[in-house]
Protein backbone atom coordinates (compact mmCIF):
# COMPACT_ATOMS: atom_id res chain seq x y z
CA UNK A 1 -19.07 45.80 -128.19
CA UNK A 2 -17.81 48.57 -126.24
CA UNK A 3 -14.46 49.24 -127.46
CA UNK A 4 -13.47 52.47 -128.78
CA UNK A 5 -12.79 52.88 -131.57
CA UNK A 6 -13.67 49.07 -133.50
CA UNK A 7 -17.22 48.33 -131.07
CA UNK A 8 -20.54 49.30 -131.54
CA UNK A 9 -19.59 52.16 -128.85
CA UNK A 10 -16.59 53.57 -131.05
CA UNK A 11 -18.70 53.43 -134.45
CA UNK A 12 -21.36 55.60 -132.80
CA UNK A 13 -19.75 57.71 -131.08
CA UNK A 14 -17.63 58.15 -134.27
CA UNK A 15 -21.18 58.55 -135.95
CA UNK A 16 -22.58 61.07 -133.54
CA UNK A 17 -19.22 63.41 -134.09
CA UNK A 18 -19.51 63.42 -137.92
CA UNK A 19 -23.26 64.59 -137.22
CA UNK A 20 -21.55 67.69 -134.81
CA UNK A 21 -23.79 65.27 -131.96
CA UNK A 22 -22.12 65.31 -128.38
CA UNK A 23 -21.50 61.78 -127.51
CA UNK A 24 -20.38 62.86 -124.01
CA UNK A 25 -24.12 61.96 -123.26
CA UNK A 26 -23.48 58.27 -124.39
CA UNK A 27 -24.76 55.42 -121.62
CA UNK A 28 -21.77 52.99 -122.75
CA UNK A 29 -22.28 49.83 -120.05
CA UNK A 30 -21.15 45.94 -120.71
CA UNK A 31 -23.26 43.45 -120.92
CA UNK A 32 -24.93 42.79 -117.45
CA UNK A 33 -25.49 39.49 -117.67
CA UNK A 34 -21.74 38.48 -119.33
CA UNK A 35 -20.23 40.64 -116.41
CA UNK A 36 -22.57 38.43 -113.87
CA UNK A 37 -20.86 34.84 -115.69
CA UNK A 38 -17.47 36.60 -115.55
CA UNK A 39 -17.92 37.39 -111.90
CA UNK A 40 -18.52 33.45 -111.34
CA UNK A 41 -15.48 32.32 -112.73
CA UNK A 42 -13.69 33.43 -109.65
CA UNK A 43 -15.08 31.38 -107.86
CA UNK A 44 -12.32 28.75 -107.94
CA UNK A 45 -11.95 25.19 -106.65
CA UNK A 46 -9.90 23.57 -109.32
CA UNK A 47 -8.64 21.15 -106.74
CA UNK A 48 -12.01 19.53 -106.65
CA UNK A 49 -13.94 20.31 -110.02
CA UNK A 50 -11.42 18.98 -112.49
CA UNK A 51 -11.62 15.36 -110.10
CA UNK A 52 -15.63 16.16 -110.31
CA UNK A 53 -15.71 16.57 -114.18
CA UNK A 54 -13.35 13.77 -115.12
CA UNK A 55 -15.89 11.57 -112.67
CA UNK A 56 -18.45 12.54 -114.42
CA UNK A 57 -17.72 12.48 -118.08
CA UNK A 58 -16.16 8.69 -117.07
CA UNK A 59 -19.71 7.24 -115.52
CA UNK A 60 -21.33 8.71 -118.91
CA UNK A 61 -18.96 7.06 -120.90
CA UNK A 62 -19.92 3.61 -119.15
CA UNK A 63 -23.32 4.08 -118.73
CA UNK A 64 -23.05 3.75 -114.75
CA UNK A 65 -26.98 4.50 -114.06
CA UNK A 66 -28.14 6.49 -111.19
CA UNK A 67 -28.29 3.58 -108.43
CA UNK A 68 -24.18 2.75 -108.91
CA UNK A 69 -23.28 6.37 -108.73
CA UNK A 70 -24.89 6.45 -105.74
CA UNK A 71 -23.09 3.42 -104.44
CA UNK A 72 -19.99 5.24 -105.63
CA UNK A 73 -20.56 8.22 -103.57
CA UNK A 74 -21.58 6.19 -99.98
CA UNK A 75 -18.34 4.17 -100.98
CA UNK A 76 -16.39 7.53 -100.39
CA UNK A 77 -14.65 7.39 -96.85
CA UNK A 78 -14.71 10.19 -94.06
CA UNK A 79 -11.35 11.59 -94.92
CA UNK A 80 -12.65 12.75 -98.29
CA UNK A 81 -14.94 15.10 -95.90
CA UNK A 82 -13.26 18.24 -96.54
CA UNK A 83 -13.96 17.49 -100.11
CA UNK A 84 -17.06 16.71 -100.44
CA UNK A 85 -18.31 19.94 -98.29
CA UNK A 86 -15.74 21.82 -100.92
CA UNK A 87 -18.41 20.05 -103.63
CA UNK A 88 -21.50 20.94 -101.41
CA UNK A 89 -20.11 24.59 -101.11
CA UNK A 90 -19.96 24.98 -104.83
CA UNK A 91 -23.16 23.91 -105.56
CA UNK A 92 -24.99 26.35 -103.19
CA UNK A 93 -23.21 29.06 -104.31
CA UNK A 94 -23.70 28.05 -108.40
CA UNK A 95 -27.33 27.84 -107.58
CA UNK A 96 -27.34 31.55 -106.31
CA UNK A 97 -25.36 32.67 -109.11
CA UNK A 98 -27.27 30.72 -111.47
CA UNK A 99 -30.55 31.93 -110.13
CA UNK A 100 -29.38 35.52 -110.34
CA UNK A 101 -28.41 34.39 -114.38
CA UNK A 102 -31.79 33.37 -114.66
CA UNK A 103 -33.71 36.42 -113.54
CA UNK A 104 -31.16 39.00 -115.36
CA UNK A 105 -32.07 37.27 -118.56
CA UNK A 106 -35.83 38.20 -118.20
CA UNK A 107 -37.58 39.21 -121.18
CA UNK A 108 -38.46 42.85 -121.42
CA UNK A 109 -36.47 44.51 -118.25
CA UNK A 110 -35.43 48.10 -118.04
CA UNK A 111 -32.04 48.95 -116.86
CA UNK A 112 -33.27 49.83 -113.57
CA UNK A 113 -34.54 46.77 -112.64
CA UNK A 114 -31.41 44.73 -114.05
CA UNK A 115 -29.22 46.81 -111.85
CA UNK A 116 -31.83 46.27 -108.40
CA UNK A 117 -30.95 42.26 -109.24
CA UNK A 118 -27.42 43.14 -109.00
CA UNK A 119 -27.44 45.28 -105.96
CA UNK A 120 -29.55 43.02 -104.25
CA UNK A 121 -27.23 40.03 -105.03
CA UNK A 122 -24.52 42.23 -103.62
CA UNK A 123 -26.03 42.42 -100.11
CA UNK A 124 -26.65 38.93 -99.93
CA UNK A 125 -23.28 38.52 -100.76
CA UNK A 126 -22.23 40.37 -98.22
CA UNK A 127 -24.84 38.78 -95.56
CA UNK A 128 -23.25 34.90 -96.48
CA UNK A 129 -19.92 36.37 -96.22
CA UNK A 130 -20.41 37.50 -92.60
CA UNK A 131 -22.95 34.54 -91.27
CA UNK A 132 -20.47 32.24 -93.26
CA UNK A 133 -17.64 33.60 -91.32
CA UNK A 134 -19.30 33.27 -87.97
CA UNK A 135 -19.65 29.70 -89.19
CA UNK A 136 -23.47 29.54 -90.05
CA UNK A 137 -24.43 28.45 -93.91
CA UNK A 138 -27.81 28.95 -92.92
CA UNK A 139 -28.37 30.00 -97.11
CA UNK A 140 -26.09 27.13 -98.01
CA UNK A 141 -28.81 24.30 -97.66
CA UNK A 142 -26.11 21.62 -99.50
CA UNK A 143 -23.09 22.32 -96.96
CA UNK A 144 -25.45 22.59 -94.12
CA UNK A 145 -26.34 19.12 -94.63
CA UNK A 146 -23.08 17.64 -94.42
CA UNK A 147 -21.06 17.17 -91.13
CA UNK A 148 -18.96 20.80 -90.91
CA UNK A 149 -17.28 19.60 -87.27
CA UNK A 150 -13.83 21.20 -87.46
CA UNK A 151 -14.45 22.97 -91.29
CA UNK A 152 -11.95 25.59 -92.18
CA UNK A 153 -15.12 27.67 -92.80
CA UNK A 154 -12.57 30.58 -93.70
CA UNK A 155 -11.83 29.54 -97.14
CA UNK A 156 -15.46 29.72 -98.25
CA UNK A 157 -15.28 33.54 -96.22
CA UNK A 158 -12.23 34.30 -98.50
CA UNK A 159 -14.06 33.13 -101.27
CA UNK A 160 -17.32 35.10 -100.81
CA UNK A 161 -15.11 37.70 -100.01
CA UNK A 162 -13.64 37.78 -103.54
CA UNK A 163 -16.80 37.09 -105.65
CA UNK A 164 -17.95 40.54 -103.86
CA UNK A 165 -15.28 42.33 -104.10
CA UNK A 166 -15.62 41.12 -108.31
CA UNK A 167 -19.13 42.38 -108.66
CA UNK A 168 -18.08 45.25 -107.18
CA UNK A 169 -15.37 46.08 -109.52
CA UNK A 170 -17.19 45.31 -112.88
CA UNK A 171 -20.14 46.87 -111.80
CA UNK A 172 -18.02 49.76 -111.69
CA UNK A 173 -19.43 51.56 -114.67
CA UNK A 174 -23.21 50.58 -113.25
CA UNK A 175 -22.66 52.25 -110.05
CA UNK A 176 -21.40 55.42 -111.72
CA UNK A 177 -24.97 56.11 -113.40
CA UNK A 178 -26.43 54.84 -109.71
CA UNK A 179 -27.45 58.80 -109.47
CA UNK A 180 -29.35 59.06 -113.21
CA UNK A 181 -30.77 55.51 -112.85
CA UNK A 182 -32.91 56.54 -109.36
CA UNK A 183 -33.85 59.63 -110.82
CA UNK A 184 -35.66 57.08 -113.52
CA UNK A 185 -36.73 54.65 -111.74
CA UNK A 186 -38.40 56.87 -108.86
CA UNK A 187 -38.97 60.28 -109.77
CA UNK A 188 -41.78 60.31 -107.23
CA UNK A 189 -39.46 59.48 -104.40
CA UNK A 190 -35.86 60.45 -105.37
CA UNK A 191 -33.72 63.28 -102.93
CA UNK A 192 -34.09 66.51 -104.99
CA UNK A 193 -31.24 67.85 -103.81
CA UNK A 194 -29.29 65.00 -105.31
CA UNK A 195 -29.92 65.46 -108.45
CA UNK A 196 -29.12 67.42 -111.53
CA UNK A 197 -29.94 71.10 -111.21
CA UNK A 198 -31.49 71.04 -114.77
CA UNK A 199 -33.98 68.16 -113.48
CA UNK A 200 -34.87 69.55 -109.89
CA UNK A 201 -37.73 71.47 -110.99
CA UNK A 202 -39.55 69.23 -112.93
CA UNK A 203 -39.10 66.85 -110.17
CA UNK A 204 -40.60 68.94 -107.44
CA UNK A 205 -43.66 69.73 -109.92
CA UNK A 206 -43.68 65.56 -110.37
CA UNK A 207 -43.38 65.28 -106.88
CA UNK A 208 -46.25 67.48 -105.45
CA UNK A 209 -48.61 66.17 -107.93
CA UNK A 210 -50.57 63.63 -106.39
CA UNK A 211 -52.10 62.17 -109.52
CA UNK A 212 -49.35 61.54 -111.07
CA UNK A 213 -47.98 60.36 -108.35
CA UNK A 214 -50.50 57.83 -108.29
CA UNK A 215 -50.35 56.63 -111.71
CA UNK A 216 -46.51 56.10 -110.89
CA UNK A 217 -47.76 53.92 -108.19
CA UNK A 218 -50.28 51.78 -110.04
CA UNK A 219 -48.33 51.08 -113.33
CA UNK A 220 -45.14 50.08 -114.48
CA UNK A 221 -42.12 52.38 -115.13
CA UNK A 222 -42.42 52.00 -118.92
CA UNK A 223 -46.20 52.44 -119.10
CA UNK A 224 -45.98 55.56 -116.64
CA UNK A 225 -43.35 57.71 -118.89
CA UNK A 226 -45.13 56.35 -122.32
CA UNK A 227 -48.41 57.60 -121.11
CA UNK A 228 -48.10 60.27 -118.06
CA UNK A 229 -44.91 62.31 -118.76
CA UNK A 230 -45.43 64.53 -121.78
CA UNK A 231 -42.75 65.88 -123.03
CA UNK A 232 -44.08 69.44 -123.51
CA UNK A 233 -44.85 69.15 -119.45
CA UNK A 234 -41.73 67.85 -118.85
CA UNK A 235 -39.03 68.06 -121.18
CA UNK A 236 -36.10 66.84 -119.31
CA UNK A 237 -37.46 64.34 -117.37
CA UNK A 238 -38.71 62.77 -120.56
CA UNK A 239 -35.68 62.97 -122.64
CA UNK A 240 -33.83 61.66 -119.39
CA UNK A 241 -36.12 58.58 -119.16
CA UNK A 242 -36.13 57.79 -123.24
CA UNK A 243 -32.20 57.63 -122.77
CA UNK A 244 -32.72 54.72 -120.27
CA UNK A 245 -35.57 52.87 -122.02
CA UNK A 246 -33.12 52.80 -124.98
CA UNK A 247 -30.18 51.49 -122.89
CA UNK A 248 -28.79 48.05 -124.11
CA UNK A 249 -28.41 46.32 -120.68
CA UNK A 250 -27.79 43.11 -122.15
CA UNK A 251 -25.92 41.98 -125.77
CA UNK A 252 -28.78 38.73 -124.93
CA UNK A 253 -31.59 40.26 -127.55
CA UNK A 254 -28.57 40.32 -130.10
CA UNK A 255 -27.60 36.68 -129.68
CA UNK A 256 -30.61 35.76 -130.15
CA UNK A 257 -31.23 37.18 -133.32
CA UNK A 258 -27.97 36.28 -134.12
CA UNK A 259 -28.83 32.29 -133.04
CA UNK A 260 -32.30 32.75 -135.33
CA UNK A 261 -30.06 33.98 -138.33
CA UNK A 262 -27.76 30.73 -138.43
CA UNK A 263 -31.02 28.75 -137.82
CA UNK A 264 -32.74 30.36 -141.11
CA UNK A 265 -29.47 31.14 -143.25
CA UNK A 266 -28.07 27.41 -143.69
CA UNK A 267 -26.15 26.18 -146.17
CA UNK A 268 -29.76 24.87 -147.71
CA UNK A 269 -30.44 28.51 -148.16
CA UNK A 270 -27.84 29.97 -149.36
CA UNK A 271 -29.30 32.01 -152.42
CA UNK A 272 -30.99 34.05 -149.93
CA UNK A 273 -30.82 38.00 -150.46
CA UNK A 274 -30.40 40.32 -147.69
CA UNK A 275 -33.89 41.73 -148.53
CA UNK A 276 -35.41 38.30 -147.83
CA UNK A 277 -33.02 37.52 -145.18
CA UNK A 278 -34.22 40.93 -143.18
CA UNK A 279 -37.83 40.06 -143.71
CA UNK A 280 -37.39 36.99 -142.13
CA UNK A 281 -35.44 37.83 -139.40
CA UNK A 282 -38.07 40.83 -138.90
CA UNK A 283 -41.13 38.12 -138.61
CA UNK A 284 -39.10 35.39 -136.50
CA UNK A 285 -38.11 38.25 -134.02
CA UNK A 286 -41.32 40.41 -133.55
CA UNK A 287 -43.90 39.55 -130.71
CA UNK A 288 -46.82 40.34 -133.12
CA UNK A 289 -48.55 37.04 -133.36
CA UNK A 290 -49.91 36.73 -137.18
CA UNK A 291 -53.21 36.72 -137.95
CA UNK A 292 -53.10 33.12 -140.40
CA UNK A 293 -56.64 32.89 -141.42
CA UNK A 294 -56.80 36.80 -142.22
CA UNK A 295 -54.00 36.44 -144.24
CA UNK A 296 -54.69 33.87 -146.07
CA UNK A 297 -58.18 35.37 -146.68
CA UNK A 298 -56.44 38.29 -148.93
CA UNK A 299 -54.64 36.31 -150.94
């Protein structure tokens, strides 16, 4: 998606030059939510997942039911300890992580709040890491349950520490529009002096004008620059916040339409046209619930 030259990014910004457009402007960001998944992989414990999966994939293959699994698991003898809190680690963390998943994949979400999710998730991280290394899983309700008597709790602090440190890194190119992203999300608030010189004024005239500052208070982010910001009032801040409404945070929405696509263009359909193919794909996507009975009544 974002390479430069083959991606979506490089056939834009090759688009944009040919059109004498400066694509310095261009948001390019990865996909929050594949960054998030890649972030998880380093979360490693090989030693005891590959035992876990082949356990698994044998007591489906047999049928074990639910009651001899458990009999299998209170069979397990205390030397396997150290294991099975490696096990009860893992799934505490995967249930943040897949938690945080969850919520980035929200429908409708501005870039703002997609990158609030991440930041929060951050701190967190950083609050396990320390209570964790002090050797409290208070927010690890799995591991807390087990007997952690003489647990290296360090290897869990190394891990944290590493999963942090990844987020950090990849949400690299998140951070760096940290600045532009405030600015959207809460003009009514933001540090004037920390912002863009070509933006301060409008700001300050945003700022010190208590009804709007009210409708920023009593209505979403997308509903207050759609319906309160003109752009004759306020040029910049307007073009600044249609850049970020327009931001791809996620390649999810494209998936999807991709996943609807296969669904509609089988091999049972293959004489479709692209004309047909489009109009589909434009009904199966849009939130506009049809109107049957009207429809039907004008035929």
């Amino acid at each position: 998606m974002s390479s430069q030259r083959n991606g979506v990014v490089g056939l834009l910004k090759t688009r944009m030059g040919s059109q004498n457009v400066d694509s310095g402007s261009l948001i390019v960001l990865h996909c929050i939510i594949h960054q998030e998944a890649l972030c998880a992989k380093t979360i490693n414990f090989q030693h005891m997942t590959n035992i876990f999966v082949k356990a698994v994939n044998f007591i489906r293959s047999r049928d074990l039911n639910h009651r001899e699994l458990q009999q299998l698991m209170a069979d397990i003898d205390a030397e396997n300890k150290e294991w099975k809190c490696d096990l009860a680690f893992l799934v505490d963390i995967t249930n943040h992580l897949s938690a945080l998943n969850l919520r980035l994949q929200g429908k409708d979400q501005l870039i703002n709040e997609m990158f609030s999710l991440i930041k929060v998730f951050q701190i967190k991280l950083r609050l396990w890491e320390s209570q964790i290394r002090n050797q409290n899983p208070a927010h690890f309700p799995t591991l807390k349950n087990h007997d952690t008597s003489n647990l290296q709790y360090h290897k869990y602090d190394d891990k944290l520490a590493v999963l942090r440190e990844e987020f950090s890194e990849r949400f690299g190119d998140l951070k760096n529009h940290s600045q532009a992203i405030e600015v959207f999300a809460s003009p009514s608030s933001v540090d004037v002096t920390a912002i863009s010189e070509d933006m301060q004024i409008e700001i300050i005239e945003l700022q010190c004008n208590d009804e709007l500052r009210k409708k920023f208070d009593d209505s979403s982010v997308y509903q207050f620059y759609k319906k309160h910001v003109l752009a004759t009032v306020y040029p910049k801040l307007s073009a600044h916040a249609r850049k970020f409404m327009a931001v791809f945070e996620s390649t999810n929405v494209c998936e999807q339409l991709f996943s609807k696509m296969n669904r509609v263009k089988n091999k049972y359909r293959s004489s479709f046209t692209d004309e047909h193919l489009e109009s589909i794909l434009r009904i199966a996507t849009s939130p506009i619930q049809p109107d049957i009975d009207e429809l039907v009544s004008q035929m």
